[in-house]
C-alpha atoms as a PDB file:
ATOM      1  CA  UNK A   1     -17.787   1.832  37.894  1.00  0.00           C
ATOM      2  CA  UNK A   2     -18.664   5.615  38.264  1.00  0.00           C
ATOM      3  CA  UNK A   3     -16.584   8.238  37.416  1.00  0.00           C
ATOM      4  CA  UNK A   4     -16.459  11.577  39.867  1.00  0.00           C
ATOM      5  CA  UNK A   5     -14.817  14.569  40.302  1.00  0.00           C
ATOM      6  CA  UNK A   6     -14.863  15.693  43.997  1.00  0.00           C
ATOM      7  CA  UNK A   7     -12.398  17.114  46.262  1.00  0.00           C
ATOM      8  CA  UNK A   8     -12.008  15.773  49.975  1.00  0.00           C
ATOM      9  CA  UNK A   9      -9.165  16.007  52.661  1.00  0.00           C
ATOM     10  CA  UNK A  10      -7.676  13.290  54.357  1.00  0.00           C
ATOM     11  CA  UNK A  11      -7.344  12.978  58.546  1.00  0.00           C
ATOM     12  CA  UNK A  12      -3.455  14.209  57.969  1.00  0.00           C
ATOM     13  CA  UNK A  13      -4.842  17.241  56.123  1.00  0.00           C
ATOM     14  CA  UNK A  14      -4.000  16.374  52.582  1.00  0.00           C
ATOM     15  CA  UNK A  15      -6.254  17.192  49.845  1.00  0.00           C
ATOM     16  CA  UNK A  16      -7.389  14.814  47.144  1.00  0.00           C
ATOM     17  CA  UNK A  17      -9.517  14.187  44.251  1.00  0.00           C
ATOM     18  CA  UNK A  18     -11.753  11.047  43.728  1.00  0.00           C
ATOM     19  CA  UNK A  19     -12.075  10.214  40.157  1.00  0.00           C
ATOM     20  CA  UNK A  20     -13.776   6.437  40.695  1.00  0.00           C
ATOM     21  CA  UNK A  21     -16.186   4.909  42.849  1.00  0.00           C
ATOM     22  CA  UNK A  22     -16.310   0.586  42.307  1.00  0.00           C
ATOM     23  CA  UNK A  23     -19.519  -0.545  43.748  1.00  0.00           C
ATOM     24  CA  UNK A  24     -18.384  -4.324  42.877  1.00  0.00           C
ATOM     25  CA  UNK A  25     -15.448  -3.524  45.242  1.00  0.00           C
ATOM     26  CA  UNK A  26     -16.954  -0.940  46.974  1.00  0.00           C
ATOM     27  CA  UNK A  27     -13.720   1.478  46.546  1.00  0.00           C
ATOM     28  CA  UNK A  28     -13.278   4.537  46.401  1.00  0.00           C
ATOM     29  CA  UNK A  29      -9.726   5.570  43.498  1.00  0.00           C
ATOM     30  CA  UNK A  30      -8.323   9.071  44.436  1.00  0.00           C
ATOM     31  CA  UNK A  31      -5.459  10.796  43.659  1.00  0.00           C
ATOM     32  CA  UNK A  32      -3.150  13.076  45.915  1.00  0.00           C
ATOM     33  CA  UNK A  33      -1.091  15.855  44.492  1.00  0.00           C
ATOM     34  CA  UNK A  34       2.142  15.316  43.652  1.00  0.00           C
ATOM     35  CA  UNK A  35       1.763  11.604  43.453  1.00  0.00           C
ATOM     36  CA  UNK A  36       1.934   9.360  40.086  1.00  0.00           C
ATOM     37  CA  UNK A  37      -0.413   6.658  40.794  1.00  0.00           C
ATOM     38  CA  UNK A  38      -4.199   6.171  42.049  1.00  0.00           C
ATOM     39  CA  UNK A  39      -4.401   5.438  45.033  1.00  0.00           C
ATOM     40  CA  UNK A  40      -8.027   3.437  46.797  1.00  0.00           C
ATOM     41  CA  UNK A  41      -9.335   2.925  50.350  1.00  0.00           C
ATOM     42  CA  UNK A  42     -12.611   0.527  50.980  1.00  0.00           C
ATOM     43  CA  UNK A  43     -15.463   2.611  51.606  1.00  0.00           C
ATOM     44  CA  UNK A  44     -15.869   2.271  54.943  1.00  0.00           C
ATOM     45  CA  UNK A  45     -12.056   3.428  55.671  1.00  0.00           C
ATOM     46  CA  UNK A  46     -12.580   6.404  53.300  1.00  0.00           C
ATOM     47  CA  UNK A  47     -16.060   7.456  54.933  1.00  0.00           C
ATOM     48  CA  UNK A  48     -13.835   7.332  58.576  1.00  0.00           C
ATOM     49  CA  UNK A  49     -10.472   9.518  57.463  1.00  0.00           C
ATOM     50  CA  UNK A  50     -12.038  11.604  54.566  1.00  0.00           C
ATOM     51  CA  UNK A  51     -13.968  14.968  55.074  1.00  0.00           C
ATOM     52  CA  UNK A  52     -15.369  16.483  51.519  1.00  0.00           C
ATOM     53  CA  UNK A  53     -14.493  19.785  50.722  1.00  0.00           C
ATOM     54  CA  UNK A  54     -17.543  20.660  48.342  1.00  0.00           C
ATOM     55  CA  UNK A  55     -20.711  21.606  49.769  1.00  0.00           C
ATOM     56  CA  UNK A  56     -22.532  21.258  46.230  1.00  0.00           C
ATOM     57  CA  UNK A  57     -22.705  17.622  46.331  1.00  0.00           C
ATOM     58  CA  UNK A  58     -23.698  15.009  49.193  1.00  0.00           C
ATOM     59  CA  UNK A  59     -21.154  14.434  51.736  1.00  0.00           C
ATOM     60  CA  UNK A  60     -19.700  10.661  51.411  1.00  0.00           C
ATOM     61  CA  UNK A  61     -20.167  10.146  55.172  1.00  0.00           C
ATOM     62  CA  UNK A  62     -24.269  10.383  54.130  1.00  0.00           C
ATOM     63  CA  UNK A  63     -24.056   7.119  51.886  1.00  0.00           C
ATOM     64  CA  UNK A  64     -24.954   3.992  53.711  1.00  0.00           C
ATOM     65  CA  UNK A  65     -22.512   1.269  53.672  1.00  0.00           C
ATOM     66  CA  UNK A  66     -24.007  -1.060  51.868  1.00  0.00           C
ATOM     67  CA  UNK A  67     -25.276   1.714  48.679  1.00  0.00           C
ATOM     68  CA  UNK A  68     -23.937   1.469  45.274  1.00  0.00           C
ATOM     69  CA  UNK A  69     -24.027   5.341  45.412  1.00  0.00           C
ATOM     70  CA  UNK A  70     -20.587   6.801  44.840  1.00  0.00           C
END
């Protein structure tokens, strides 16, 4: 398990924060504003509806599938 800190916005708009990338699972844990639980998508899902709002790190739509990089 890794622990982050980046910002992204869904396909809807909606900003939120990943805090946890699970390579065993390979999920990604975020959590929306205003919400009181983590939420998770599969990797694949999250590379498809997610668009990072940081330009100081590597964009999750860069990391292959099949990588354990969060």
């Amino acid at each position: 398990m890794a622990e982050v800190d980046r910002r992204f916005r869904d396909h809807r708009g909606i900003l939120v924060r990943v805090i946890r990338w699970e390579p065993d699972t390979r999920r990604v844990i975020y959590l929306r504003e205003g919400y009181g639980h983590e939420c998770f998508s599969p990797l694949e899902q999250f590379q498809r509806k997610f668009t990072e709002l940081k330009d100081c790190h590597e964009p999750v739509n860069a990391i292959p599938a099949n990588s354990d990089k969060p």
